[in-house]
N, C-alpha and C. Protein backbone atom coordinates (compact mmCIF):
# COMPACT_ATOMS: atom_id res chain seq x y z
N UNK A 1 -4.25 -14.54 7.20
CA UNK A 1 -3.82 -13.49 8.11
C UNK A 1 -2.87 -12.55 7.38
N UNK A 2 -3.20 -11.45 7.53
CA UNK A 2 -1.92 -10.36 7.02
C UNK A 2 -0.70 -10.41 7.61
N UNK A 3 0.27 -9.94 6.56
CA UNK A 3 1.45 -10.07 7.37
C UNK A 3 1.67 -8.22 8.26
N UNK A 4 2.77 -8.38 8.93
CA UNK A 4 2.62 -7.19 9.71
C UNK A 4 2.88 -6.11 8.77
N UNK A 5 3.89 -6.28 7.87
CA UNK A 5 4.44 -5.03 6.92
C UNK A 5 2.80 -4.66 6.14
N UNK A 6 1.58 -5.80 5.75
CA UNK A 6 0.81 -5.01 5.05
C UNK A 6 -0.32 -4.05 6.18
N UNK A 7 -0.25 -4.91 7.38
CA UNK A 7 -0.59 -4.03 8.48
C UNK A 7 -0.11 -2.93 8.98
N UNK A 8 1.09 -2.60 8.61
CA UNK A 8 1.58 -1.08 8.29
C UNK A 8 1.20 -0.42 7.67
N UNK A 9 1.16 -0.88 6.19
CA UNK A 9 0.28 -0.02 5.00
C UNK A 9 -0.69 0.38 6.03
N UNK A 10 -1.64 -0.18 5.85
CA UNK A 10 -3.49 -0.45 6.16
C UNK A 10 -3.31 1.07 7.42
N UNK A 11 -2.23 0.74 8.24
CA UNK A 11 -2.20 1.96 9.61
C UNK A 11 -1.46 3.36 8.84
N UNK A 12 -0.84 3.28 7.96
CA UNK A 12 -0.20 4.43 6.89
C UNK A 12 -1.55 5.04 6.18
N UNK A 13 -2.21 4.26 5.77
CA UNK A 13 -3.69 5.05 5.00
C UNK A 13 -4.28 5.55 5.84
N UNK A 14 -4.93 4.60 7.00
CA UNK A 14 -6.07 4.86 7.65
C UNK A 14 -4.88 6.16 8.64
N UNK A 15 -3.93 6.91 8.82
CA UNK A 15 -3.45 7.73 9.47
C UNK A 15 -3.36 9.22 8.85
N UNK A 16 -3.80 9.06 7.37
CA UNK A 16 -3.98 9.56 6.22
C UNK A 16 -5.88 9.94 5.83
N UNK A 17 -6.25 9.15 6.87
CA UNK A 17 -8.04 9.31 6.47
C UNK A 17 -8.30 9.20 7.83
N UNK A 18 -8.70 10.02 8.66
CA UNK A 18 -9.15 10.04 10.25
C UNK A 18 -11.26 9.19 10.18
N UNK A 19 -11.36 9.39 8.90
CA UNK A 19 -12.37 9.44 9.07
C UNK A 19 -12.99 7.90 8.52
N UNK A 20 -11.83 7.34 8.66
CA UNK A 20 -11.69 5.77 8.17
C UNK A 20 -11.70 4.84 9.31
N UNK A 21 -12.15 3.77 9.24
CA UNK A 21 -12.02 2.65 10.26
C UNK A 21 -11.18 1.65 10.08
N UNK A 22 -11.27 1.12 8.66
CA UNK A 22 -10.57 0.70 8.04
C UNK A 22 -10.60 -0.12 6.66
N UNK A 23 -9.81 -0.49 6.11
CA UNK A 23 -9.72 -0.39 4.25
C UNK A 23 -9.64 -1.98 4.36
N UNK A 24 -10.54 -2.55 3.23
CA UNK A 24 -11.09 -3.98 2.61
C UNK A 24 -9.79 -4.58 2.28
N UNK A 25 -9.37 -5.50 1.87
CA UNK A 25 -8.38 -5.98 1.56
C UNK A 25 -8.41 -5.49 -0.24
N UNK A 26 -9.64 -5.48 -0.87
CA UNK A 26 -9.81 -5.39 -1.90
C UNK A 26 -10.34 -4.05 -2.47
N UNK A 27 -10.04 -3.27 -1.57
CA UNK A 27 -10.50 -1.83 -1.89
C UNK A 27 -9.42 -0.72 -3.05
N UNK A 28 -10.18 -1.09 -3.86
CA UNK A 28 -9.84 -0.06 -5.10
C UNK A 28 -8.82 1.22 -4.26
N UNK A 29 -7.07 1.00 -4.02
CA UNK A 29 -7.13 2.56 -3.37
C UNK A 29 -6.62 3.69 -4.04
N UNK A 30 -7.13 4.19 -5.34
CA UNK A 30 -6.97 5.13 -6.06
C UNK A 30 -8.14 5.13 -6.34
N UNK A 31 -8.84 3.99 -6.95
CA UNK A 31 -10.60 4.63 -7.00
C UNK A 31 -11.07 5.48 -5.88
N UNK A 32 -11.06 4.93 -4.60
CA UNK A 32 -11.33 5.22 -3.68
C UNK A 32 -10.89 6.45 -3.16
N UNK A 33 -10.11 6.91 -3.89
CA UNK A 33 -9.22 8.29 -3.43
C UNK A 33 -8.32 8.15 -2.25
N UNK A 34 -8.37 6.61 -1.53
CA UNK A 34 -7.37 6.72 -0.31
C UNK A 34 -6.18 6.99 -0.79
N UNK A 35 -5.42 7.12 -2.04
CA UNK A 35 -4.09 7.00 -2.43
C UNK A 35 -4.53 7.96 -3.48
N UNK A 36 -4.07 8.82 -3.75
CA UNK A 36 -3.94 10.16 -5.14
C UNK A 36 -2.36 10.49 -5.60
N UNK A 37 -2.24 10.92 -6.69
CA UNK A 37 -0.96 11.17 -7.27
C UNK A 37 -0.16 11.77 -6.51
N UNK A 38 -0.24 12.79 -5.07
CA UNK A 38 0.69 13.42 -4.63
C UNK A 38 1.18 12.36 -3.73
N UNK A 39 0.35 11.57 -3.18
CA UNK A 39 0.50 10.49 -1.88
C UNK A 39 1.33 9.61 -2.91
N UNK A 40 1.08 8.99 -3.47
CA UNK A 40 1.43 7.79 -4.31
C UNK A 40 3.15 7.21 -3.99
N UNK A 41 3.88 8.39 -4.46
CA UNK A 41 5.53 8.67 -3.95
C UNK A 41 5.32 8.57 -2.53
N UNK A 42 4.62 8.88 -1.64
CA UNK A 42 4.73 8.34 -0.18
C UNK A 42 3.96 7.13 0.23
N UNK A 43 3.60 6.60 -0.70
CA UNK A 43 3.02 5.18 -0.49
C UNK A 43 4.34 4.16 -0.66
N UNK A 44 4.69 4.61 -1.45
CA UNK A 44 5.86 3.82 -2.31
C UNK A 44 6.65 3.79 -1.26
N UNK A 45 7.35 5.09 -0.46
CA UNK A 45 8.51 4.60 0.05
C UNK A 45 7.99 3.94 1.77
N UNK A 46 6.75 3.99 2.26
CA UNK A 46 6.41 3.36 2.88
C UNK A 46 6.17 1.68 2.94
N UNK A 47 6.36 1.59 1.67
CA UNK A 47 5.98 0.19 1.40
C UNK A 47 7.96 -0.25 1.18
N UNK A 48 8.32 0.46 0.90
CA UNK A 48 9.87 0.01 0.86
C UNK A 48 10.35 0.12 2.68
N UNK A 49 9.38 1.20 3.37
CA UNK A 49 10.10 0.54 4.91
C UNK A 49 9.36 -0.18 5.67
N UNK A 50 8.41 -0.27 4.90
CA UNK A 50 7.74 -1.77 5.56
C UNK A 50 8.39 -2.94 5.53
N UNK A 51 8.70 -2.77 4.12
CA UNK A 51 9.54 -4.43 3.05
C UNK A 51 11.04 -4.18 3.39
N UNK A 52 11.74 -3.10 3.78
CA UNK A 52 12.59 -3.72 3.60
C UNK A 52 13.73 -3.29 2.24
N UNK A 53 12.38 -3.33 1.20
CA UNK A 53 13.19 -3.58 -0.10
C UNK A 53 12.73 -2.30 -0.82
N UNK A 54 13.94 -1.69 -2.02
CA UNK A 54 14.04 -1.28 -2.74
C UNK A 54 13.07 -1.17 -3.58
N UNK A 55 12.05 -0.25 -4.18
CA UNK A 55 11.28 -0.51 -5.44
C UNK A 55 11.86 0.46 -6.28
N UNK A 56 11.73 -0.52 -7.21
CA UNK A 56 12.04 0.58 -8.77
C UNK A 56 11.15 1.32 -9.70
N UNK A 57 11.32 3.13 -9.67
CA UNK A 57 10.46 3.38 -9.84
C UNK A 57 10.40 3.10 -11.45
N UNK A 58 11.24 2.92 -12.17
CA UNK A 58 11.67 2.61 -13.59
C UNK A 58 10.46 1.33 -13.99
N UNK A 59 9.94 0.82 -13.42
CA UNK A 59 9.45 -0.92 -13.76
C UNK A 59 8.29 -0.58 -12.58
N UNK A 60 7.92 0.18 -12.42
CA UNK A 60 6.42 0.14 -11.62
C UNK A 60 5.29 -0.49 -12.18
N UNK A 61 4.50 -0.98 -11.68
CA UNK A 61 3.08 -1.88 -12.19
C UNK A 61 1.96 -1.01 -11.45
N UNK A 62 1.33 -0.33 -11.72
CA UNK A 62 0.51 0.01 -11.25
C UNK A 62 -0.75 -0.55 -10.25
N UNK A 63 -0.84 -1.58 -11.51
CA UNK A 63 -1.80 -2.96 -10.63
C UNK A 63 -1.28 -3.30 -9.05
N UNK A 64 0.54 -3.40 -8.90
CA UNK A 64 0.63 -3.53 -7.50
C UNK A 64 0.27 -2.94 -6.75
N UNK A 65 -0.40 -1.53 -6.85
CA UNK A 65 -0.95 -0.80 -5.56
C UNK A 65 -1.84 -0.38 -5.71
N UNK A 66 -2.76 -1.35 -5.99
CA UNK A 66 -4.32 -0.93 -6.65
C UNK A 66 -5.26 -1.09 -5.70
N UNK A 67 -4.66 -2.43 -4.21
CA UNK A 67 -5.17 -2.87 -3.41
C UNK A 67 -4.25 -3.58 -2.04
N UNK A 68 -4.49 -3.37 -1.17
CA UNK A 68 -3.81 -4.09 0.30
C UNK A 68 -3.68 -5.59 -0.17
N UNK A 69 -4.48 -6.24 -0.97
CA UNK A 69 -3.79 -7.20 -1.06
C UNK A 69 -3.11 -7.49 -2.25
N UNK A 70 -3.10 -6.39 -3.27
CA UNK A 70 -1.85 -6.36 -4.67
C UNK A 70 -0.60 -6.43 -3.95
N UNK A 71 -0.49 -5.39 -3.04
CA UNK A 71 0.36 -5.09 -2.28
C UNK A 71 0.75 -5.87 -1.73
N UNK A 72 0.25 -6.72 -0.73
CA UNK A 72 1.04 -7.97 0.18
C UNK A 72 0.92 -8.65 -0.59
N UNK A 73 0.82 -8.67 -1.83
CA UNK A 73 1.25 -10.09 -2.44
C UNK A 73 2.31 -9.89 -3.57
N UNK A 74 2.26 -8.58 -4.23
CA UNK A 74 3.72 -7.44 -5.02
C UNK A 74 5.17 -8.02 -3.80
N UNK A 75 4.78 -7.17 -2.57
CA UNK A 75 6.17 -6.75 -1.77
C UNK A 75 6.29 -7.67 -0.76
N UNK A 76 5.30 -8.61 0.10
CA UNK A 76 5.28 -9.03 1.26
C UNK A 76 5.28 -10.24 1.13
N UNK A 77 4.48 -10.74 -0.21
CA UNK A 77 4.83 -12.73 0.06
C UNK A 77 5.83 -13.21 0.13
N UNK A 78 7.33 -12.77 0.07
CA UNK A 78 8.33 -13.65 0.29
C UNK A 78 8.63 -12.76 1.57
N UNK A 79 8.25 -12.35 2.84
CA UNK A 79 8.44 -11.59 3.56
C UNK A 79 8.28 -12.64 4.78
């Protein structure tokens, strides 16, 4: 089961794509174009008020937001 903060994400994209139903757990989201370089900085701080927590943009991994579940498992497993 997802936790609620990655069920935020998932409602942050799909509020971002009208024309979406909704995103795989494993969906490429820069392949996919749901996430592009201008969004990216507003992914980020969405995922910090989902979590809670601070990310540093200094030490970013890219891999963490490659997918809904990089992501709940980057920011949300100790959540």
């Amino acid at each position: 089961m997802a936790s609620a903060g990655i069920e935020e994400i998932r409602s942050w994209i799909l509020s971002r794509h009208p024309e979406r139903n909704d995103v795989a757990p494993d969906e490429n989201l820069i392949e996919s174009r749901l996430v592009d370089s201008l969004s990216f900085v507003e992914l980020v701080y969405a995922i910090e008020g989902a979590s809670g927590a601070e990310i540093d943009f200094d030490n970013i991994d890219i891999r963490d937001f490659q997918t809904l579940s990089s992501i709940e498992k980057a920011f949300f497993a100790a959540v």
